[in-house]
Every structure is written in structure tokens, then in C-alpha cells.
PDB file of N, CA and C in Angstrom:
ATOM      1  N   UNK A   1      13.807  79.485 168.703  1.00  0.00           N
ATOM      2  CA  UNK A   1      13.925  78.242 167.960  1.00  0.00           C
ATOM      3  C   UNK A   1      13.221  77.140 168.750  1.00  0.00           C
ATOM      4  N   UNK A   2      12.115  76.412 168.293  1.00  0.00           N
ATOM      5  CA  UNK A   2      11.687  75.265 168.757  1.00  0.00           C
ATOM      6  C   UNK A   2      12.090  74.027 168.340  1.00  0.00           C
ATOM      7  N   UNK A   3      12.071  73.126 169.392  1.00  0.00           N
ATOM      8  CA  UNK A   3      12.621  71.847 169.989  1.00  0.00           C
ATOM      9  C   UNK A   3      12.005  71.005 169.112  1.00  0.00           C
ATOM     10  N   UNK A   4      12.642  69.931 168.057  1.00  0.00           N
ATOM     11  CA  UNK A   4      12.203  69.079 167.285  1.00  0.00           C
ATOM     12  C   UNK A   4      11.374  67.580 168.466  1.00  0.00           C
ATOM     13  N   UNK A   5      10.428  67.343 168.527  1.00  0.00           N
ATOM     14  CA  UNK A   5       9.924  66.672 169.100  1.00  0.00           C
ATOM     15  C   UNK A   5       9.037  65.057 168.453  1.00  0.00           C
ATOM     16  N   UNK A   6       8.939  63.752 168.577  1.00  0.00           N
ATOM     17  CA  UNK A   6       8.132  63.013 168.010  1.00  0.00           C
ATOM     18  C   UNK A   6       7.241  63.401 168.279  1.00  0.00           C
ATOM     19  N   UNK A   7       6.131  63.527 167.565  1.00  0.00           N
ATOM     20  CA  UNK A   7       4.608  63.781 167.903  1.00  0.00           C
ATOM     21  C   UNK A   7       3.754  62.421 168.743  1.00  0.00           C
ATOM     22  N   UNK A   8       4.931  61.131 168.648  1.00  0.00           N
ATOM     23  CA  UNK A   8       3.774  60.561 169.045  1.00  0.00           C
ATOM     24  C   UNK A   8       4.011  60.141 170.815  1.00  0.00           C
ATOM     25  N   UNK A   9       5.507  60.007 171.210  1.00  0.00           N
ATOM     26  CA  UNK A   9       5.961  60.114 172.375  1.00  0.00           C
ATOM     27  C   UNK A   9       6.772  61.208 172.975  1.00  0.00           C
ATOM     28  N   UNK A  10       7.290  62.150 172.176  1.00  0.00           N
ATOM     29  CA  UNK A  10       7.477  63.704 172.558  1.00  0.00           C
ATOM     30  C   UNK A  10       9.083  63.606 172.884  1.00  0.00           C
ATOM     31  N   UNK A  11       9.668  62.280 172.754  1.00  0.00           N
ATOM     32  CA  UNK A  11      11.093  62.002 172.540  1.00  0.00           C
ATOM     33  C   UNK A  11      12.163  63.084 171.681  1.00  0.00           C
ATOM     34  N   UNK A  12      13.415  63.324 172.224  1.00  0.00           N
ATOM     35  CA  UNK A  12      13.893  63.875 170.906  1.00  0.00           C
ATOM     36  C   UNK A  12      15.602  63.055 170.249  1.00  0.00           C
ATOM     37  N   UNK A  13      15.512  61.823 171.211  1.00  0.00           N
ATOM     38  CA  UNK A  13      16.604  60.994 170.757  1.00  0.00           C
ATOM     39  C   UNK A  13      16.417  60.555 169.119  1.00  0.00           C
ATOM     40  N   UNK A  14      15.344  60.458 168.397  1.00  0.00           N
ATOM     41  CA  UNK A  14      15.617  59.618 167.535  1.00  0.00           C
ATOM     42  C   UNK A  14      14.667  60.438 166.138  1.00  0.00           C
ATOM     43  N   UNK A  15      14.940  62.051 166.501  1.00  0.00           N
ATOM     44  CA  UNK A  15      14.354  63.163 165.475  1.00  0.00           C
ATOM     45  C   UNK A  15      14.840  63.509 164.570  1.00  0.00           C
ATOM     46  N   UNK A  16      14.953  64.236 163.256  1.00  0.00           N
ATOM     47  CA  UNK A  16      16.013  64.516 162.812  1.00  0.00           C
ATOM     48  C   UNK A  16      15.412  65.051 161.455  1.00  0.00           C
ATOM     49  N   UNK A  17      16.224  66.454 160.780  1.00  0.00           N
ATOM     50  CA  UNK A  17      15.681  66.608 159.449  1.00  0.00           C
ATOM     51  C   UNK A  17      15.674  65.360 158.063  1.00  0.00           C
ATOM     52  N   UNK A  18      15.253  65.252 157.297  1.00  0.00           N
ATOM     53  CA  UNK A  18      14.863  63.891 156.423  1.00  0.00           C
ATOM     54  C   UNK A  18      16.176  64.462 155.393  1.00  0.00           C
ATOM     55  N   UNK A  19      16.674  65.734 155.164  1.00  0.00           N
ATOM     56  CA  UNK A  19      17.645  65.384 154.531  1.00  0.00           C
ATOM     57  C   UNK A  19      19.055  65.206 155.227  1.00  0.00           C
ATOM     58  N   UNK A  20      18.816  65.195 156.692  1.00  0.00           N
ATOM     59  CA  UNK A  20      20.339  64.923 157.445  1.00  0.00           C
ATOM     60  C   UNK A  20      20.201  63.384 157.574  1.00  0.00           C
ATOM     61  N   UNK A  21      19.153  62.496 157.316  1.00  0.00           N
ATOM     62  CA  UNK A  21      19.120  61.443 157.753  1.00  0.00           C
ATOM     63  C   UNK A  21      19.471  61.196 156.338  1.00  0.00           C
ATOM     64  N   UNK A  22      18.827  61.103 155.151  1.00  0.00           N
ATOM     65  CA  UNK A  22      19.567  60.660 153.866  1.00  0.00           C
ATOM     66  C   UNK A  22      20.560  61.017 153.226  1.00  0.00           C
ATOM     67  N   UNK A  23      21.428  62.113 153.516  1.00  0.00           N
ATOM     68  CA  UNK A  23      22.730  62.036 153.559  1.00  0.00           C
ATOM     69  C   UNK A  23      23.040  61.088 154.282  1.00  0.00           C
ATOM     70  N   UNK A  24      23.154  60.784 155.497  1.00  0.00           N
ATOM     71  CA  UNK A  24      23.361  59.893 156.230  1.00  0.00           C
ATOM     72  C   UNK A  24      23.392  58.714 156.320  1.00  0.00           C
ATOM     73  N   UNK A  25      22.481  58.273 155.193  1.00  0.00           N
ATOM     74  CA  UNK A  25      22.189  56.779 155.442  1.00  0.00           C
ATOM     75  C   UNK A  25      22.668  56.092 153.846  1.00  0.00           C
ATOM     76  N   UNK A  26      23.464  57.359 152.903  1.00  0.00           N
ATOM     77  CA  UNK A  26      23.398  57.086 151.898  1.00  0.00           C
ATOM     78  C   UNK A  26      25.188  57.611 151.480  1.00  0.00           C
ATOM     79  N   UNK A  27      25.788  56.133 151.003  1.00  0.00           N
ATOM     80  CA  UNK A  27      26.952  55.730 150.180  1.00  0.00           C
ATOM     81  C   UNK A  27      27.066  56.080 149.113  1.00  0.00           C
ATOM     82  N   UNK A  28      28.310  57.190 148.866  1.00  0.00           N
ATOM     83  CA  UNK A  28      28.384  56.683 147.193  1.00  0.00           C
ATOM     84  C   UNK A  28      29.775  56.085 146.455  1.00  0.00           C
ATOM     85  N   UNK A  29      29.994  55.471 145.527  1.00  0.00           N
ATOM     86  CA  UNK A  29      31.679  55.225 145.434  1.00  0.00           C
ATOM     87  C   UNK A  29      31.945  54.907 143.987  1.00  0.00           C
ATOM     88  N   UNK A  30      32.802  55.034 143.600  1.00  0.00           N
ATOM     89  CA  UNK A  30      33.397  54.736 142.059  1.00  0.00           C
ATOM     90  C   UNK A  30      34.605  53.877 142.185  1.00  0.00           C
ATOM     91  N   UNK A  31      34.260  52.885 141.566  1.00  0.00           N
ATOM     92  CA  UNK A  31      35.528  51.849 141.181  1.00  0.00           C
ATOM     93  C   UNK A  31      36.395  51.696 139.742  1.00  0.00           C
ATOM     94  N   UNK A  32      36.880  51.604 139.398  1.00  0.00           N
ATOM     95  CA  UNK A  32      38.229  51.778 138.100  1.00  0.00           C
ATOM     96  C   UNK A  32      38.702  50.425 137.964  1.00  0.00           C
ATOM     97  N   UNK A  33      38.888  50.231 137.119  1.00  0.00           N
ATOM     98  CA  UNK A  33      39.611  48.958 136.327  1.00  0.00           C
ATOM     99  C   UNK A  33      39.957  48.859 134.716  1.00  0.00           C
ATOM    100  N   UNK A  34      41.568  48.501 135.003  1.00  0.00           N
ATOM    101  CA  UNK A  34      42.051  48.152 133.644  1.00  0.00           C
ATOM    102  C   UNK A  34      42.294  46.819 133.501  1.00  0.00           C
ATOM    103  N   UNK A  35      41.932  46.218 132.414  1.00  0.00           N
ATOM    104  CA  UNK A  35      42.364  44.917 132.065  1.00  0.00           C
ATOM    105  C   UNK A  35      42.949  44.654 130.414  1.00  0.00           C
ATOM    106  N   UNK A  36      43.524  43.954 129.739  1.00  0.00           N
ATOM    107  CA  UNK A  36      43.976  43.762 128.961  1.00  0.00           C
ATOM    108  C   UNK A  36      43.745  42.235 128.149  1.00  0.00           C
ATOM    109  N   UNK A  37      43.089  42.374 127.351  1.00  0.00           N
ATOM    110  CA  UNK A  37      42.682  40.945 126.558  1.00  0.00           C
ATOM    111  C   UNK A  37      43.881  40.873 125.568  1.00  0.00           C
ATOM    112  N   UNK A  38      43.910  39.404 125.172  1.00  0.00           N
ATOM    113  CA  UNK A  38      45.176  39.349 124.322  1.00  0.00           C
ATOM    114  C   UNK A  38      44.094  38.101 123.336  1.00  0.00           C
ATOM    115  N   UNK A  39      45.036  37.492 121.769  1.00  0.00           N
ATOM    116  CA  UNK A  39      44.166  36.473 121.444  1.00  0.00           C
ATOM    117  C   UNK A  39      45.308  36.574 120.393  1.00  0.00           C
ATOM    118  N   UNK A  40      44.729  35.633 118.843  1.00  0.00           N
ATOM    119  CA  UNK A  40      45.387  35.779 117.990  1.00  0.00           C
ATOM    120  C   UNK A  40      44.414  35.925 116.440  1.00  0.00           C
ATOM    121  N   UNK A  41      44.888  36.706 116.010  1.00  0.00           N
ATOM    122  CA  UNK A  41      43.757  36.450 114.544  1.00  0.00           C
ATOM    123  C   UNK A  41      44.557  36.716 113.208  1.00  0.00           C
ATOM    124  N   UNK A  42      43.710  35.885 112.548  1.00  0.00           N
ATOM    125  CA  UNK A  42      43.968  35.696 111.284  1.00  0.00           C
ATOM    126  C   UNK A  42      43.677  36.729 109.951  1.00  0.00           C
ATOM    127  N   UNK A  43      43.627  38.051 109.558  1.00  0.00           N
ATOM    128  CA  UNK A  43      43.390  38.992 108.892  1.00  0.00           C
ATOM    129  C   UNK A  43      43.344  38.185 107.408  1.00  0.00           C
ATOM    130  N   UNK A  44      42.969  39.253 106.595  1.00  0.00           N
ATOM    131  CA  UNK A  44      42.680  38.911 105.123  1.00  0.00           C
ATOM    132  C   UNK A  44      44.297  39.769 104.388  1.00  0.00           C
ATOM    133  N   UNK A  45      44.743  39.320 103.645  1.00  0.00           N
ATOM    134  CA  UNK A  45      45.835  39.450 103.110  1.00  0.00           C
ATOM    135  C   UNK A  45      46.645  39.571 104.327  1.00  0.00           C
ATOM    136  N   UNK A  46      46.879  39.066 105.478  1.00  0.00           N
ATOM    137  CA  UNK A  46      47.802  38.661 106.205  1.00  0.00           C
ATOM    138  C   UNK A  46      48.064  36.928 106.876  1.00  0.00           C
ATOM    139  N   UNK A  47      49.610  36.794 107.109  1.00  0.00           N
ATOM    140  CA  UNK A  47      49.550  35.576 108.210  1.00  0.00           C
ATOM    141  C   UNK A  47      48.916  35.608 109.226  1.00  0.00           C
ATOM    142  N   UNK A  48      48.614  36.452 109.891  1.00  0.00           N
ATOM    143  CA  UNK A  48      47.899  36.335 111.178  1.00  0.00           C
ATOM    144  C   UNK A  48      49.281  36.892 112.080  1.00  0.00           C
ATOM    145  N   UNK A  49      49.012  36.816 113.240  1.00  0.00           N
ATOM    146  CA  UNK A  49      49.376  37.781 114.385  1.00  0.00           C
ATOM    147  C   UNK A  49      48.735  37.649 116.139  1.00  0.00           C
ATOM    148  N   UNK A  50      49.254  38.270 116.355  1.00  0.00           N
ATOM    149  CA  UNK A  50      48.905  38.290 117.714  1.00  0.00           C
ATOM    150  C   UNK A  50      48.197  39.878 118.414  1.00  0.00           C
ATOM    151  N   UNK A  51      46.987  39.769 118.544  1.00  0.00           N
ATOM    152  CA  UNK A  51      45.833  40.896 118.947  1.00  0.00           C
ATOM    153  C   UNK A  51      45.654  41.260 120.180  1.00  0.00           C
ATOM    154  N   UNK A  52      45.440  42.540 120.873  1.00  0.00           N
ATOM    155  CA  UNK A  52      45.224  42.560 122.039  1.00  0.00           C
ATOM    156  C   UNK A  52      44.461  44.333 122.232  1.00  0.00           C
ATOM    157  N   UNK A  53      43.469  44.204 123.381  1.00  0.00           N
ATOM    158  CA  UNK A  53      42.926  45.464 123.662  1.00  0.00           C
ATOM    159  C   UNK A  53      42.811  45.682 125.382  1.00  0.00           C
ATOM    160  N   UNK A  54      43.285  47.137 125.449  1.00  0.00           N
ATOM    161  CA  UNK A  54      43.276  47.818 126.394  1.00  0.00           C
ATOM    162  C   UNK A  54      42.095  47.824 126.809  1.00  0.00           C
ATOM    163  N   UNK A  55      41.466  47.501 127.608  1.00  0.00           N
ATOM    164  CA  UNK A  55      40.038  47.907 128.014  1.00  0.00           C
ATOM    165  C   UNK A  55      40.235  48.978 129.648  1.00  0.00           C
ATOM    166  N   UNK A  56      38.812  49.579 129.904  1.00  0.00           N
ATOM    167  CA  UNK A  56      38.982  50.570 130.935  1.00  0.00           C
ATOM    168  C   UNK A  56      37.405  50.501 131.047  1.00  0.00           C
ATOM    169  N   UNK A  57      37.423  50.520 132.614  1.00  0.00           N
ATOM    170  CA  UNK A  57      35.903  50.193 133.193  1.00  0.00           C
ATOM    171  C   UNK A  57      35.628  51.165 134.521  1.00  0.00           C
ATOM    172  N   UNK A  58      34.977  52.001 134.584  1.00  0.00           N
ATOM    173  CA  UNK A  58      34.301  52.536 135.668  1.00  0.00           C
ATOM    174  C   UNK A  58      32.690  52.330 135.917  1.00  0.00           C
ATOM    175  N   UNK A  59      32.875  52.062 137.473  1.00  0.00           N
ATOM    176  CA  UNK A  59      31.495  51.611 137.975  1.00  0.00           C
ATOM    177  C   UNK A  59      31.349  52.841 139.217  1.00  0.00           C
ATOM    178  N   UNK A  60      30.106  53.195 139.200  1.00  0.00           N
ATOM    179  CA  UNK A  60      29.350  54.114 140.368  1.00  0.00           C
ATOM    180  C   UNK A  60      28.390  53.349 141.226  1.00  0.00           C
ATOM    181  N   UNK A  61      28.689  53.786 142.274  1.00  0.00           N
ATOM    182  CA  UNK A  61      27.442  52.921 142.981  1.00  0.00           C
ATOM    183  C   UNK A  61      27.111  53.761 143.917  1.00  0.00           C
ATOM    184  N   UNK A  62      25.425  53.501 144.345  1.00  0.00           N
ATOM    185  CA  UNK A  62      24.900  54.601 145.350  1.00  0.00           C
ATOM    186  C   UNK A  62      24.076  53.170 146.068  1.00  0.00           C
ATOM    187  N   UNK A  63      24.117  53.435 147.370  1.00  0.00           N
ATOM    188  CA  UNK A  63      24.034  52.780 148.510  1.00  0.00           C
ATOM    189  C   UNK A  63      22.976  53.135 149.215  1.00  0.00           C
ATOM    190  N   UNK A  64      22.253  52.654 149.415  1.00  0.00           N
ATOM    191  CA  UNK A  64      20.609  53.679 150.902  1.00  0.00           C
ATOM    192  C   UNK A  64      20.635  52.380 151.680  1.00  0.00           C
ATOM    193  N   UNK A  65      20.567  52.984 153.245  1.00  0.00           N
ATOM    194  CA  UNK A  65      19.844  52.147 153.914  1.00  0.00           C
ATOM    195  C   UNK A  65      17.829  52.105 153.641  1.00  0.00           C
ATOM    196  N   UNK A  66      17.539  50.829 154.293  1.00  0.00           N
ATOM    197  CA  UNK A  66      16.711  51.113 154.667  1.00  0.00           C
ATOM    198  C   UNK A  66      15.483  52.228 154.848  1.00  0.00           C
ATOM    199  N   UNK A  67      16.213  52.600 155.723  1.00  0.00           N
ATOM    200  CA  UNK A  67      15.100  53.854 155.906  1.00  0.00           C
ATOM    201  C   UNK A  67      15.081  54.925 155.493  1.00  0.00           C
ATOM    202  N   UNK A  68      16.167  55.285 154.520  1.00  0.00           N
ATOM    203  CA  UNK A  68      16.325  55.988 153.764  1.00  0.00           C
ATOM    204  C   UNK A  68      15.692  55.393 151.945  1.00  0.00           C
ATOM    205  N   UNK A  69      15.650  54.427 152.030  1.00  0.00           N
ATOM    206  CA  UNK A  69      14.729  54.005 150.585  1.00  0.00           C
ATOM    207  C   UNK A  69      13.218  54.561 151.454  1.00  0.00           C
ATOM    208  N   UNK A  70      12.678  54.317 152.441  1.00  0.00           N
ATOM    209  CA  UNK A  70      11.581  54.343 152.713  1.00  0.00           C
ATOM    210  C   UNK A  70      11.272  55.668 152.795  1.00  0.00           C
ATOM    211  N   UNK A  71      12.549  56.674 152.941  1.00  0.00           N
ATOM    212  CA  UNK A  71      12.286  57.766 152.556  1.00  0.00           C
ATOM    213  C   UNK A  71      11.871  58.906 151.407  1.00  0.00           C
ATOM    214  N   UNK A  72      12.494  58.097 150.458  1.00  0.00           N
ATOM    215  CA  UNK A  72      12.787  58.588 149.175  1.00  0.00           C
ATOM    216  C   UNK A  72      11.530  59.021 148.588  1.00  0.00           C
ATOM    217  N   UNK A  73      11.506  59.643 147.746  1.00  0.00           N
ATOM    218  CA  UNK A  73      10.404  59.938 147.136  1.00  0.00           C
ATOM    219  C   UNK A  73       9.972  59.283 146.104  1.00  0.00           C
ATOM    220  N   UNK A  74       8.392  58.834 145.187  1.00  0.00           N
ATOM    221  CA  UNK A  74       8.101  57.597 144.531  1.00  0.00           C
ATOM    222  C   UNK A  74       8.653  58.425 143.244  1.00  0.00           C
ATOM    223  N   UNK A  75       9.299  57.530 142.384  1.00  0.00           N
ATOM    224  CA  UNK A  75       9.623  57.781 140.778  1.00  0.00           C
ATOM    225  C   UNK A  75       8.192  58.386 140.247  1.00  0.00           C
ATOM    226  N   UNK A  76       8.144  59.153 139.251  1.00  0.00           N
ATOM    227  CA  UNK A  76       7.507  60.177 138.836  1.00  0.00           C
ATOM    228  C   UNK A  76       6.744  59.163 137.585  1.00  0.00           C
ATOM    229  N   UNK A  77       5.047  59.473 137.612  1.00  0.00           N
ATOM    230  CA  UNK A  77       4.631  58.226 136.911  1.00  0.00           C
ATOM    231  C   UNK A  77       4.743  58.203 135.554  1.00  0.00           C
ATOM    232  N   UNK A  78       4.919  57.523 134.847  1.00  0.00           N
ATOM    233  CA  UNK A  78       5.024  57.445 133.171  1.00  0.00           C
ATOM    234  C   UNK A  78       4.677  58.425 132.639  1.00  0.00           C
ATOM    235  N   UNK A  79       4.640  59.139 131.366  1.00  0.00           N
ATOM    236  CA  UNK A  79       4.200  59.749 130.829  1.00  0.00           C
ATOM    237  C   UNK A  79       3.138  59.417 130.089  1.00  0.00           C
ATOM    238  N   UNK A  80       1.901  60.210 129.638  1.00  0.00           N
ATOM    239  CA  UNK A  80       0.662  59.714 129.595  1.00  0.00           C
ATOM    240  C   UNK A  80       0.736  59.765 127.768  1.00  0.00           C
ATOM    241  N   UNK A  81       2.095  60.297 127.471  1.00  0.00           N
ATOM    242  CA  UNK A  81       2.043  60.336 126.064  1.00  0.00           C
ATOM    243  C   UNK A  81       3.463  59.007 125.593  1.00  0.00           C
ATOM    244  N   UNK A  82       3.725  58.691 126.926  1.00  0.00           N
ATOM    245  CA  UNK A  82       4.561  57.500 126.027  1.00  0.00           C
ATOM    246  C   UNK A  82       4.189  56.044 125.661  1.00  0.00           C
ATOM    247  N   UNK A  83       4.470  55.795 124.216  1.00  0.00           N
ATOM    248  CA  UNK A  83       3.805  54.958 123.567  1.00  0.00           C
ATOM    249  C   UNK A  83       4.235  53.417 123.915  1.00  0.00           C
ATOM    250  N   UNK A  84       3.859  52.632 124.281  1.00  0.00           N
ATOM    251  CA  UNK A  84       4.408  51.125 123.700  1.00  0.00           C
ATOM    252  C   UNK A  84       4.809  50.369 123.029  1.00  0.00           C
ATOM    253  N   UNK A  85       6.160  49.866 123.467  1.00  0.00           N
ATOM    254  CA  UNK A  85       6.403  48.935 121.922  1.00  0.00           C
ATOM    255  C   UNK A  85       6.349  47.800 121.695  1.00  0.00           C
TER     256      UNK A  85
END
């Protein structure tokens, strides 16, 4: 097995495979939330009343450092058949 080395000072403090470093440098997390709106409305063949909805919200988020965006690979270019609108 050979010794991962920089090519340009032959260092091996600061080497590393590109997918141990973007695991590494990269967050991910999901957040949850319930909230509850309330109001009042007026219906058609009714007095009116008092309205309210359950709402439910999940958010994902992915995180890169730095040098891990600089790692990444470029988004894949348009398609040469997609049209404009």
C-alpha cells in the first residue's frame, strides 16, 4: 500500500480521499413544525363561525463547507433540447 503524498510539497498532514473530505465537510438536518392558524368566517347560508387549520412544515437542509463546494462537481449543462419560455 502506498503513502498518500501532496505532489507539490510531499506532506501527508493535510491529504485525504475527496470523498472522506465531503462527507466531512458536509451537514445535513431536518426541522418539523406545527402551527395552528385560527380566524373567523362568514359562510353562505351560515352565521359565520370560528375557523382554524392545522398546518405541518418540514424543512431539509444540506450544509458544505467551503472546500467542499469547491469540490463538488459542476451541475450537468442544460439540455440541448430544452426549449424556452
Amino acid at each position: 500500500m502506498t503513502s498518500l503524498t501532496c505532489p507539490h510539497c510531499s506532506q501527508i498532514d493535510q491529504v485525504g480521499k475527496v470523498s472522506a473530505i465531503v462527507a466531512a465537510g458536509t451537514q445535513t438536518g431536518v426541522q418539523t413544525g406545527i402551527g395552528l392558524t385560527g380566524g373567523y368566517a362568514f359562510l353562505k347560508h351560515d352565521t359565520g363561525g370560528p375557523i382554524g387549520a392545522l398546518t405541518s412544515t418540514v424543512m431539509r437542509n444540506t450544509t458544505q463547507s467551503a472546500l467542499v463546494q469547491r469540490l463538488s462537481l459542476a451541475p450537468p449543462p442544460a439540455s440541448v433540447y430544452t426549449m424556452a419560455r
